[in-house]
Protein backbone atom coordinates (compact mmCIF):
# COMPACT_ATOMS: atom_id res chain seq x y z
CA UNK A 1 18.52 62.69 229.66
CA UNK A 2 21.65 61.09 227.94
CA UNK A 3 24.76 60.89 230.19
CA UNK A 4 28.27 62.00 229.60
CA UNK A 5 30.62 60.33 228.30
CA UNK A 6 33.20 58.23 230.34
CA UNK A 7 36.81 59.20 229.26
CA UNK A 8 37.31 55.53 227.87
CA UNK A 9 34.12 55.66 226.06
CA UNK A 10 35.02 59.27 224.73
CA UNK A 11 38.55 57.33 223.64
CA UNK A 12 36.90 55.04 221.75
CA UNK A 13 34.48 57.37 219.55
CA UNK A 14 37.13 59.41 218.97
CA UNK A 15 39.08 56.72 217.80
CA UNK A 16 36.58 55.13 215.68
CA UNK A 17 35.71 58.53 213.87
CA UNK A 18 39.55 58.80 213.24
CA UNK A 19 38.99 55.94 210.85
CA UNK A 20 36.08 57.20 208.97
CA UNK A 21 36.68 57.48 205.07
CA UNK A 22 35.77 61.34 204.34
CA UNK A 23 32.59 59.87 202.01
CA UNK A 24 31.29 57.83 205.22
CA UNK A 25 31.87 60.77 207.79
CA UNK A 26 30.42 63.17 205.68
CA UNK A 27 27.09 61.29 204.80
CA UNK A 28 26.79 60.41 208.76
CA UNK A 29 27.14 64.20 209.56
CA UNK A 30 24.17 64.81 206.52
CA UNK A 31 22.32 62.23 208.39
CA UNK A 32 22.90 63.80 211.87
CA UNK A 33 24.62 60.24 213.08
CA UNK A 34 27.95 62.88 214.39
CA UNK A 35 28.10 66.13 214.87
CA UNK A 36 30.39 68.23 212.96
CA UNK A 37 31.75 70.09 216.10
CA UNK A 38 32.61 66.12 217.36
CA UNK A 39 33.75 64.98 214.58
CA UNK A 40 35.71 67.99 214.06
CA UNK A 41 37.05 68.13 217.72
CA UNK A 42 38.28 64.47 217.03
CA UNK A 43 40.45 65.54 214.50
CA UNK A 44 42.07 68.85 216.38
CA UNK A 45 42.71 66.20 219.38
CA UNK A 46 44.86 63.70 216.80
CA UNK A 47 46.39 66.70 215.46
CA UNK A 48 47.46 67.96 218.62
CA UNK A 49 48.04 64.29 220.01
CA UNK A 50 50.79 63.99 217.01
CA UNK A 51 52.46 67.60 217.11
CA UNK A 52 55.51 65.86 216.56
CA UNK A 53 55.09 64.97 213.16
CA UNK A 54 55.17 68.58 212.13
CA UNK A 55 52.80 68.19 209.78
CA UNK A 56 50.98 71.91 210.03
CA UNK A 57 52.53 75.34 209.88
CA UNK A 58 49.48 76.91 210.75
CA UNK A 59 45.90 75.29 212.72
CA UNK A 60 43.39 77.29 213.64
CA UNK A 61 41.55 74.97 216.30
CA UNK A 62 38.56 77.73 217.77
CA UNK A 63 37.77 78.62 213.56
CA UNK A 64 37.55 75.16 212.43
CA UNK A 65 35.16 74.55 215.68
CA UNK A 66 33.05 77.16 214.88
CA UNK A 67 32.95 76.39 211.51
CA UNK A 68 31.62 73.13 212.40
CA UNK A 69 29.27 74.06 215.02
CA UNK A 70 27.89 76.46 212.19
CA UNK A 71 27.66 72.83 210.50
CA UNK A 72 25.50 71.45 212.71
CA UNK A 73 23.57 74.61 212.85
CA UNK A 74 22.39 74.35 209.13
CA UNK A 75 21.47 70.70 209.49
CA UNK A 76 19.21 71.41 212.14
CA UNK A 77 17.81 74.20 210.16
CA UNK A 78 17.11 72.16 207.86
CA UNK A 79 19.32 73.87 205.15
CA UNK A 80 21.13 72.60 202.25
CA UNK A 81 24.15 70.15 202.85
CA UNK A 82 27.10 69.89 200.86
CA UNK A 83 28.43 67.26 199.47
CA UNK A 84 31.27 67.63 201.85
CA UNK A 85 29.51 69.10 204.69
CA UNK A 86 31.43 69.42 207.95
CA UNK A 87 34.45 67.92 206.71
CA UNK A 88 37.55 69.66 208.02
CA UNK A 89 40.45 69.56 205.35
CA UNK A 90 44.25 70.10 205.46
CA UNK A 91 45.32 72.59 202.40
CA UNK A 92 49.16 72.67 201.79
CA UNK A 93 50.95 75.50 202.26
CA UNK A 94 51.28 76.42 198.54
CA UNK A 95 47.89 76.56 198.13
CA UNK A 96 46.24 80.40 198.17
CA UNK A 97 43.75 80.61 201.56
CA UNK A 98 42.13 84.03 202.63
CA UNK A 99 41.93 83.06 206.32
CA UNK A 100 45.45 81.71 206.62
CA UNK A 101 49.04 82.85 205.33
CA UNK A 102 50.07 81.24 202.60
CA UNK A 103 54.01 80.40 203.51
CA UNK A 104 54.74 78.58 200.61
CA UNK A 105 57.43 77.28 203.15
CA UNK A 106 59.37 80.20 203.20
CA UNK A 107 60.46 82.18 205.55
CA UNK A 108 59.97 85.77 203.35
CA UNK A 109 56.42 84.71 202.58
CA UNK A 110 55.73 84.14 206.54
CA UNK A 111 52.96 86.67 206.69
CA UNK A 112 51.93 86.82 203.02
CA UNK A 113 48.12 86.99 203.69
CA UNK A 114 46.38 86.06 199.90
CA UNK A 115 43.52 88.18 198.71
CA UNK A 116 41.40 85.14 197.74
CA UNK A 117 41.21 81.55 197.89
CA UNK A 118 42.73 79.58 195.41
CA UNK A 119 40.22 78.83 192.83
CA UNK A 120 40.20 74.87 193.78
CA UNK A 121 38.98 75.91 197.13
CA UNK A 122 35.91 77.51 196.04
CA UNK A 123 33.87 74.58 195.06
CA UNK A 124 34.87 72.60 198.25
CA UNK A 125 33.75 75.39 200.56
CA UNK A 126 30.85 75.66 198.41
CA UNK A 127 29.88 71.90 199.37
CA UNK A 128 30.63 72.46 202.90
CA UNK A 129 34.35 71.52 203.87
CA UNK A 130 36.27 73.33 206.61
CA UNK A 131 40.00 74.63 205.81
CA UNK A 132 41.73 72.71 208.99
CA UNK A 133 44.89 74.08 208.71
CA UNK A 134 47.73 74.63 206.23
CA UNK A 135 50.23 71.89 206.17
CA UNK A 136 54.14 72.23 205.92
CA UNK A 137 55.78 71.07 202.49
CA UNK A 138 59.59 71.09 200.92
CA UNK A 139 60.53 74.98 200.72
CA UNK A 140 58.93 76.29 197.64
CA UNK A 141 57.70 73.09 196.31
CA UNK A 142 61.05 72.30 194.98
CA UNK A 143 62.43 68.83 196.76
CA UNK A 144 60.77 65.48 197.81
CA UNK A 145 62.10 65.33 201.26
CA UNK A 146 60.08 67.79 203.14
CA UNK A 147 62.85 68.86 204.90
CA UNK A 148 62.26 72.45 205.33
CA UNK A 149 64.65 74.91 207.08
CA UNK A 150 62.21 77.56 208.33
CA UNK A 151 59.44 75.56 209.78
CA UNK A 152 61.51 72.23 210.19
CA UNK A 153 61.40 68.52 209.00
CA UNK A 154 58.19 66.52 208.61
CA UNK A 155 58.24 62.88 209.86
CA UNK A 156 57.08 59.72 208.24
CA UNK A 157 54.12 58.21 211.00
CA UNK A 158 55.89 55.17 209.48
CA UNK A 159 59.02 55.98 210.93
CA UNK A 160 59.54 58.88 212.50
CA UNK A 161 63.43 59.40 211.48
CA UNK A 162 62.58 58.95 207.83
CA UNK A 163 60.47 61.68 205.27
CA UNK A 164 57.40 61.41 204.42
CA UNK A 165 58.20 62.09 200.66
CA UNK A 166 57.49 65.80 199.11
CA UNK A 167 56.93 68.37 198.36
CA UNK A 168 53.30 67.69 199.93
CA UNK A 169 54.56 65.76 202.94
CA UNK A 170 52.79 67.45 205.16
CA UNK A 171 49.27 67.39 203.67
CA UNK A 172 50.55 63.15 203.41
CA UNK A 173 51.29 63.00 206.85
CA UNK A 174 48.52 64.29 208.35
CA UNK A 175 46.34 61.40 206.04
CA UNK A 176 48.69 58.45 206.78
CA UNK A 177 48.34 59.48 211.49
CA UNK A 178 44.49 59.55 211.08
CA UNK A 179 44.89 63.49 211.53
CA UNK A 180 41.83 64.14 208.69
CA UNK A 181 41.15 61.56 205.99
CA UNK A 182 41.61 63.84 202.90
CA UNK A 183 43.70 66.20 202.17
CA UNK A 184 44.83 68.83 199.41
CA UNK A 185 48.51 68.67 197.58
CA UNK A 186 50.33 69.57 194.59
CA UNK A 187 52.11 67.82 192.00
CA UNK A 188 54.67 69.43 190.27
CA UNK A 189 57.13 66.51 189.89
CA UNK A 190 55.85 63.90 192.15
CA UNK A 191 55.02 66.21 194.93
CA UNK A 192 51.68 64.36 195.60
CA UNK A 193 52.65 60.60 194.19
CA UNK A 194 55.89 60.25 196.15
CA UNK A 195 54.40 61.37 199.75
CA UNK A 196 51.31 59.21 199.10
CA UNK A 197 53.95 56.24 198.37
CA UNK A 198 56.30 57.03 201.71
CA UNK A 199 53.30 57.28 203.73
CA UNK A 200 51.08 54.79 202.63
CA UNK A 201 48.23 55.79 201.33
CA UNK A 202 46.26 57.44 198.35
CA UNK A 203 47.43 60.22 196.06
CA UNK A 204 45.29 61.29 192.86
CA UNK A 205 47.60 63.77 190.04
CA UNK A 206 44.85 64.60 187.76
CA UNK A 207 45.16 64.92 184.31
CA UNK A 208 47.04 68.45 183.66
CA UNK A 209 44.44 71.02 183.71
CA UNK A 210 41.45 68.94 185.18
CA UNK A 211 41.57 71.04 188.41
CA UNK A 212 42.08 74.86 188.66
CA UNK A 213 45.37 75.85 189.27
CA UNK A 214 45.51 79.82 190.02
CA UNK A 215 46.23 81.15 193.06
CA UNK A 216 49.14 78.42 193.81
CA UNK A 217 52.94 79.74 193.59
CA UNK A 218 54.00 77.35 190.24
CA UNK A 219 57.25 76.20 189.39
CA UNK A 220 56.78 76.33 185.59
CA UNK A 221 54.69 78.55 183.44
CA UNK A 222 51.46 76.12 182.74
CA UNK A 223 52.74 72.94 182.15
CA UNK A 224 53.16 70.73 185.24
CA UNK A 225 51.85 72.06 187.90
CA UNK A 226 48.68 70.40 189.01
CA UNK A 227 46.70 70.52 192.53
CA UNK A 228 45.28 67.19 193.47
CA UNK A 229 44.88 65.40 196.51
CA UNK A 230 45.67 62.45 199.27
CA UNK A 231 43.37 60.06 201.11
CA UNK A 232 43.50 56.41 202.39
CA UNK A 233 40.08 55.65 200.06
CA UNK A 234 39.76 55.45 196.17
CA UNK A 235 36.18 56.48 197.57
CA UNK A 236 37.52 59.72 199.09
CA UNK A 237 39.54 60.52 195.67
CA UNK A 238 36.26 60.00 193.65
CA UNK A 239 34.03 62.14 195.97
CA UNK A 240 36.76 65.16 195.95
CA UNK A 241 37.33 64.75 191.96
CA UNK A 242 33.32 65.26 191.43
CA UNK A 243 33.00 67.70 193.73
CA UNK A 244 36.21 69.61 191.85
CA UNK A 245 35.26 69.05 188.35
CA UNK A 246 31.73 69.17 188.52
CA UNK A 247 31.60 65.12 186.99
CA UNK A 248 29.10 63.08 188.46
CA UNK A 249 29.51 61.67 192.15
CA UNK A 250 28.53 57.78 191.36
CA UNK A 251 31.77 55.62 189.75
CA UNK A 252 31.28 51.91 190.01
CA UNK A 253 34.15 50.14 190.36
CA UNK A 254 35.33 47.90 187.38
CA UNK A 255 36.05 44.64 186.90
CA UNK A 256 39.83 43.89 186.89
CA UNK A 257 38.71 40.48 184.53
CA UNK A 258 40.28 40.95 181.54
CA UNK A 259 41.97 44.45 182.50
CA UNK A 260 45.41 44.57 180.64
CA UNK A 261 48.18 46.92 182.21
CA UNK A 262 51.55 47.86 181.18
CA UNK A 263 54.40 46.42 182.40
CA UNK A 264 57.92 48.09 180.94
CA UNK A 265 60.43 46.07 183.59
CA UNK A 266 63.51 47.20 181.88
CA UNK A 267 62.81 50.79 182.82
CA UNK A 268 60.33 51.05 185.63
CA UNK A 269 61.19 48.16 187.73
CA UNK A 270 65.02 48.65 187.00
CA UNK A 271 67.51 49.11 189.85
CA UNK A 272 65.14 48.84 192.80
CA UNK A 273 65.68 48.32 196.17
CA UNK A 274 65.43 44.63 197.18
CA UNK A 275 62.99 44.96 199.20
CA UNK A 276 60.52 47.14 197.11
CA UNK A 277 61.02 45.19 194.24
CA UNK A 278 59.81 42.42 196.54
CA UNK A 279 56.54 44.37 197.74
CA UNK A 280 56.21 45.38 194.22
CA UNK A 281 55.99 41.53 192.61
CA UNK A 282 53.99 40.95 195.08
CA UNK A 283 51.39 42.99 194.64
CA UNK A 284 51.25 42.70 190.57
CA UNK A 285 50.99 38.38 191.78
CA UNK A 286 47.90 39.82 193.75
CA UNK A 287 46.20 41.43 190.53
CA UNK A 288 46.92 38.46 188.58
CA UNK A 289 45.24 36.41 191.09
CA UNK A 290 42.14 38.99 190.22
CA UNK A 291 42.01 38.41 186.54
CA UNK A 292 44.25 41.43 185.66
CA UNK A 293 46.37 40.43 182.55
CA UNK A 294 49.92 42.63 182.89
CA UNK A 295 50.99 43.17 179.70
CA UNK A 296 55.28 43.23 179.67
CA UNK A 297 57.22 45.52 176.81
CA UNK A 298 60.42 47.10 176.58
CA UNK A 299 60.12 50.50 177.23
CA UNK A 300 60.38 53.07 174.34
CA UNK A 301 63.50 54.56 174.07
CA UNK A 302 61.86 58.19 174.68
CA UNK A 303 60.34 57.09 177.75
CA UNK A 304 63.72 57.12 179.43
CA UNK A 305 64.20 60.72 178.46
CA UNK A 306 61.46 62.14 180.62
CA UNK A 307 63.46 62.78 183.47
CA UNK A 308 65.87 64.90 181.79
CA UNK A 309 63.57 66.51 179.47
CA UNK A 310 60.97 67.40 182.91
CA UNK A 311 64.04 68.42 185.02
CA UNK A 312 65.35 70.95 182.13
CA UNK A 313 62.27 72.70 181.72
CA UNK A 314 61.67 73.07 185.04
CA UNK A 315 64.92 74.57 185.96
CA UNK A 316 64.34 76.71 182.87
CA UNK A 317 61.47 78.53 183.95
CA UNK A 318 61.22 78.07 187.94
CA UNK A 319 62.97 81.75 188.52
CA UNK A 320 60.26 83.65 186.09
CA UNK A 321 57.48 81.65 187.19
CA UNK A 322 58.42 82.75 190.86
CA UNK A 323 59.21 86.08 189.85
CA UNK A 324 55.63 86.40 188.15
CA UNK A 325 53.74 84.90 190.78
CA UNK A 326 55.59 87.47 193.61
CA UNK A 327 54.22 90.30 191.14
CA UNK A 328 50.79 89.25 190.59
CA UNK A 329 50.12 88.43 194.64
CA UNK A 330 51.18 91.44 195.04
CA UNK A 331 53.54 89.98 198.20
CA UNK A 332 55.49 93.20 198.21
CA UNK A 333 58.66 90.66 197.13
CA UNK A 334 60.70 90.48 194.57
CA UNK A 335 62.94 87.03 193.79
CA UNK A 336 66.21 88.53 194.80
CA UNK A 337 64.49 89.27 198.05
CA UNK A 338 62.63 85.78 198.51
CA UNK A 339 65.92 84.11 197.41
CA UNK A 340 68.15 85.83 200.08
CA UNK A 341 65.80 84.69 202.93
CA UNK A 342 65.48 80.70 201.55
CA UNK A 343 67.10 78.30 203.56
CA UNK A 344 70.84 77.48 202.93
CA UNK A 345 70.83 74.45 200.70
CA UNK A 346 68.11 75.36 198.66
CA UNK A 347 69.66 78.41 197.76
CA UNK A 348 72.40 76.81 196.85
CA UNK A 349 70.87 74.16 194.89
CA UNK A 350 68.18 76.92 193.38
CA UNK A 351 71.61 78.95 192.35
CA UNK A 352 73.90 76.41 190.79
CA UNK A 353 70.73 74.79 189.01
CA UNK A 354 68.02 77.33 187.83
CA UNK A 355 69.39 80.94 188.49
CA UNK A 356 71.02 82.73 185.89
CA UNK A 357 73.95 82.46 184.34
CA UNK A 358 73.42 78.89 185.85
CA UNK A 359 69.73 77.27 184.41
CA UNK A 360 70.00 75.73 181.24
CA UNK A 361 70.10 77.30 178.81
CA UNK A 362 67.01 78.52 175.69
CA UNK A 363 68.53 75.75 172.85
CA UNK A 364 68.51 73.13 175.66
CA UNK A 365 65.16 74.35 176.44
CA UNK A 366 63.55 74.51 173.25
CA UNK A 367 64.98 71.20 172.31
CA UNK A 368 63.24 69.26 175.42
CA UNK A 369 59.94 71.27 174.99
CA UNK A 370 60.19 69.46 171.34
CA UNK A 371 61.27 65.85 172.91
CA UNK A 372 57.91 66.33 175.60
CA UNK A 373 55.39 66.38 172.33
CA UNK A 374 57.34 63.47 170.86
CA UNK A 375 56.90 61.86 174.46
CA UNK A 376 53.15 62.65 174.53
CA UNK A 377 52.54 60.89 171.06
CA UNK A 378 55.06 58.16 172.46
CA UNK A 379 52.75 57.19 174.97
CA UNK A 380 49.56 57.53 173.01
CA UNK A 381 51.34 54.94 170.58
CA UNK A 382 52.18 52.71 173.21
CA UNK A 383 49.25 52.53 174.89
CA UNK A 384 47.32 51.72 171.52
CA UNK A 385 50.31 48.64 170.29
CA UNK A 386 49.99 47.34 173.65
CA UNK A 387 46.42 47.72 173.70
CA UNK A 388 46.60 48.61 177.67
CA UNK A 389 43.94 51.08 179.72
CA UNK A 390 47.09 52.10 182.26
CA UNK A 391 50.99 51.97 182.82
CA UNK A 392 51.39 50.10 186.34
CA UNK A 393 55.19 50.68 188.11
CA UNK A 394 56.56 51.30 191.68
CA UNK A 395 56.36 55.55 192.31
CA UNK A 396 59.45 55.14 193.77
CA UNK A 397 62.55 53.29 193.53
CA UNK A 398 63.84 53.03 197.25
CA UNK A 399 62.40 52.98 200.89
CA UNK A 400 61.76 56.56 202.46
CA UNK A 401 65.16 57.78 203.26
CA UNK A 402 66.01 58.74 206.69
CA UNK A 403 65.80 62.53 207.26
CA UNK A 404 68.87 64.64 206.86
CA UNK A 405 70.04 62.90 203.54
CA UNK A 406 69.01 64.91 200.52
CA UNK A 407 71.61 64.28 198.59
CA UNK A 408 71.70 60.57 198.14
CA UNK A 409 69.17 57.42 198.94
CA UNK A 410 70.85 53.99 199.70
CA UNK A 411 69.25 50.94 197.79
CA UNK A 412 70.55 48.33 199.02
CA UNK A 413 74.81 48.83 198.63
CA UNK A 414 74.22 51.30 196.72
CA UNK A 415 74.10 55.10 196.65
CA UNK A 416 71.98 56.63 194.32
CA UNK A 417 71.27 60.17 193.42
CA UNK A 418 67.90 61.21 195.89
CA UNK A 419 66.48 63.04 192.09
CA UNK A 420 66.63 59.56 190.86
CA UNK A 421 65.51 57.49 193.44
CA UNK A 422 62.44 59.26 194.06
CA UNK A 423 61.31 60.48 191.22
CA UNK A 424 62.69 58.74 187.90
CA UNK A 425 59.50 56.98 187.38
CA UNK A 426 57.18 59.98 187.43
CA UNK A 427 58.18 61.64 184.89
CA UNK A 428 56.64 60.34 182.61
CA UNK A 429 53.69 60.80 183.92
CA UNK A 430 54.25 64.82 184.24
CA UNK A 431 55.56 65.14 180.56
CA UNK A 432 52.75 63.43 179.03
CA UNK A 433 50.04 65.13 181.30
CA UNK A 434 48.17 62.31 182.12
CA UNK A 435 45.74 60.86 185.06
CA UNK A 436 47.72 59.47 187.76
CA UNK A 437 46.82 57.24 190.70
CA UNK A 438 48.98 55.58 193.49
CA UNK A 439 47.78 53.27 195.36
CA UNK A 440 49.53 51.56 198.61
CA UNK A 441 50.84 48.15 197.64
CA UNK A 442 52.56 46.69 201.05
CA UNK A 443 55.33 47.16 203.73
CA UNK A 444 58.49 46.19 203.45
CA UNK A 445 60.08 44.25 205.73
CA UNK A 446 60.99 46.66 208.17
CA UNK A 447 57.43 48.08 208.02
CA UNK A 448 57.66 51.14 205.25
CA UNK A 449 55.11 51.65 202.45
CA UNK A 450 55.39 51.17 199.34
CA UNK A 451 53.16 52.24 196.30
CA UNK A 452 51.84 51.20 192.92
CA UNK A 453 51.44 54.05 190.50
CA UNK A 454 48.93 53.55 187.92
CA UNK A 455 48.86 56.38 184.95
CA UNK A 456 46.47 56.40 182.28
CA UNK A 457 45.90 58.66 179.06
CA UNK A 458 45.00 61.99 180.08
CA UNK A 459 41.11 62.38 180.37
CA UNK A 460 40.99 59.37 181.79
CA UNK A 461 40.67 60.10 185.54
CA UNK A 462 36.63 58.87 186.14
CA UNK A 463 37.61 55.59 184.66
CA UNK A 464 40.71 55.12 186.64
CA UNK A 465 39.26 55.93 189.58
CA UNK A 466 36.66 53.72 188.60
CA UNK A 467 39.19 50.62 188.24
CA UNK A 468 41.09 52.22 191.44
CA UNK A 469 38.06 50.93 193.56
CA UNK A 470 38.82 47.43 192.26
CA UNK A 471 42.46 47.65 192.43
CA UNK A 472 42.20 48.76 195.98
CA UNK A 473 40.38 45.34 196.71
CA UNK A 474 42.90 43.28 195.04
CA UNK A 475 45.69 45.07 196.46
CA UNK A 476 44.26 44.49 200.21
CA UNK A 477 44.89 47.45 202.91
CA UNK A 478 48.13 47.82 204.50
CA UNK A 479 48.93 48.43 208.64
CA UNK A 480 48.24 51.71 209.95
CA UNK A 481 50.90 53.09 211.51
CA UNK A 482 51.58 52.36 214.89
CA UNK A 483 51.50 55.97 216.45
């Protein structure tokens, strides 16, 4: 007859299942070394532990137990297991779930219940995860901070006075505390890359188009929006990507001998903050130390274009592709009526940037949809005269900023506009479609994350995953947060 469990020995499982990778606590569930209704429980105690970093809008604690226990049941049965069986995931709020309301962060889509699932959350409940909850994002999608008015700020487990990075900075947090170790986000313009670089961790953009997109509010009408995901593991990216796209499971990881990656200093590692430029040479010194050869060029003169050209199209077509969405959900909302419930300064900024008479206008428009095919054969070119498999540059160009400023990020003496800090070195990467990874590449000295993106042609997300597994290595793991 086994005994219970002491409360210090309980501590301590708990604890050590907290720092399972999603691949190793889903093949000991399959092999009936947990439970799913522990493992689960383990993960609704953190969540609750940690409240405070607002990282869910909505958890449903007694489905996600049953779910599990209904786990465990179909082991013992001897059923068929998943390929994520048991696993309990956090969804952000933008994405379309049946059981939960889809908020979008907004306070008029509070109690918008979808019809379905959004069609990337069919083949992971069809392998066995468990929706945890829905995590809390920037309103709408649209801002990096995750500062949201309705449902309030989410905190960095870093640092609890600074962002986690957005728009998916919930879905971020909750990977970065040890809350679950994968998680689903979106990437618009940097909404997965630039939480997975404030908090630390993992953060995979597909290629444009890889995963299904329906059934998640967009911000543009097919052309950057892309679900992906967060996780501490290259592993855990891997495992979700096959389970998504139907690839094989197995990538072996590559040998950085010999690997050549881009280098274009006079763009990407321009203007940093001290201290992430330090983090940043740092880290490329560790994958030279590991064979990789970094290959520097001046950046194309297009290249620096790709903010402009991703910010004009996006204002361009945010208001219709809201307006469409509303319809086809059949919310029961119009624009007019979501707009007049959004929170104050992101009305403001939605109406002197992207609502008529105010977004830019169809010549501008038509003239940067142009300049984004010249940018896509730009990088094609590049990538062939360099001969390189991947662009490697810091996702962002500052520390997390402290919560409350959206307007402007300090680096170093200077202030710099927060739309440039955070996100002038993704855009490229959204323009040009392709397969983006960032990886954590240190702390700075006052103990904040910063990440290495990687970005590869598009269709090239099995092999950079593949050389992720090695570049994770090289790159050595950074401190958990101290929470």
């Amino acid at each position: 007859m086994s005994m219970p469990l002491s409360n210090a020995a309980r501590r301590a499982l708990d604890h050590s299942l907290l720092e399972l990778t999603a691949t190793d606590a889903v093949s000991a569930m399959r092999k009936g070394g947990i439970k799913a209704e522990d493992y689960a429980r383990a993960l609704l105690d953190r969540a609750n532990e940690l409240q405070g970093l607002n990282a869910f809008i909505s958890l449903n604690p007694g489905a996600v137990l049953d779910a599990a226990r209904a786990a465990d049941k179909s082991r013992c049965a001897g059923e068929r297991l998943g390929l994520l069986h048991g696993l309990p995931v956090p969804i952000k709020d933008s994405v379309n779930t049946k059981e939960l309301p889809t908020t979008n962060g907004t306070r008029a889509l509070c109690e918008f219940r979808p019809k379905k699932n959004a069609s990337v959350l069919e083949p992971l409940l069809a392998e066995g995860a468990i929706v945890m909850g829905k995590t809390n994002l920037h309103e709408l999608s649209w801002g990096w901070t995750s500062n949201n008015a309705t449902f309030g700020a989410v905190h960095n487990p870093y640092d609890q006075t600074r962002i986690p990075g957005g728009s998916s900075g919930g879905s971020a947090a909750t990977i970065a505390a040890r809350i679950a170790p994968l998680a689903v986000g979106e990437d618009t313009y940097g909404s997965i890359r630039v939480p997975a670089s404030c908090c630390g961790i993992a953060g995979l953009r597909p290629t444009f188009g890889r995963y299904p997109n329906d059934g998640i509010m967009p911000i543009t009408k097919g052309k950057f929006d892309q679900v992906g995901l967060l996780a501490r593991s290259v592993c855990d990216l891997a495992l979700f990507d096959s389970v998504v796209s139907g690839e094989p499971v197995s990538i072996t990881a590559k040998t950085l001998e010999g690997l050549r990656l881009g280098l274009c200093p006079d763009f990407f590692q321009a203007d940093l903050d001290s201290e992430v430029e330090r983090v940043t040479n740092e880290a490329f010194e560790k994958l030279r130390e590991a064979g990789v050869t970094l290959v520097e060029a001046k950046a194309p003169e297009i290249f620096k274009a790709a903010p402009d050209v991703a910010l004009t199209i996006i204002l361009y077509e945010t208001v219709p592709a809201f307006a469409q969405f509303l319809d086809e959900q059949q919310t029961g909302l119009s624009f007019e009526q979501m707009f007049a419930q959004m929170g104050e300064g992101l009305r403001a900024a939605m109406k002197s940037l992207a609502v008529p008479p105010n977004r830019p206008n169809a010549n501008d428009y038509e003239t940067k949809l142009a300049k984004r095919e010249q940018l896509k054969r730009a990088v094609r070119r590049h990538f062939g005269e360099a001969d390189i498999t991947a662009l490697a540059f810091p996702t962002v160009m500052c520390r997390p900023p402290r919560i409350g400023e959206e307007v402007e990020a300090d680096i170093d003496t200077r202030k710099v506009p927060l739309s440039t800090a955070l996100v002038r070195n993704v855009a490229l990467g959204n323009c040009a479609g392709m397969a983006s990874l960032v990886m954590p590449a240190g702390l700075t000295s006052d103990g904040l994350p910063v990440g290495l993106e990687f970005d590869a042609l598009p269709g090239q997300d099995r092999n950079l995953l593949a050389l992720g597994l090695s570049l994770e290595d090289a790159l050595s793991y950074i401190h958990r947060p101290k929470l």
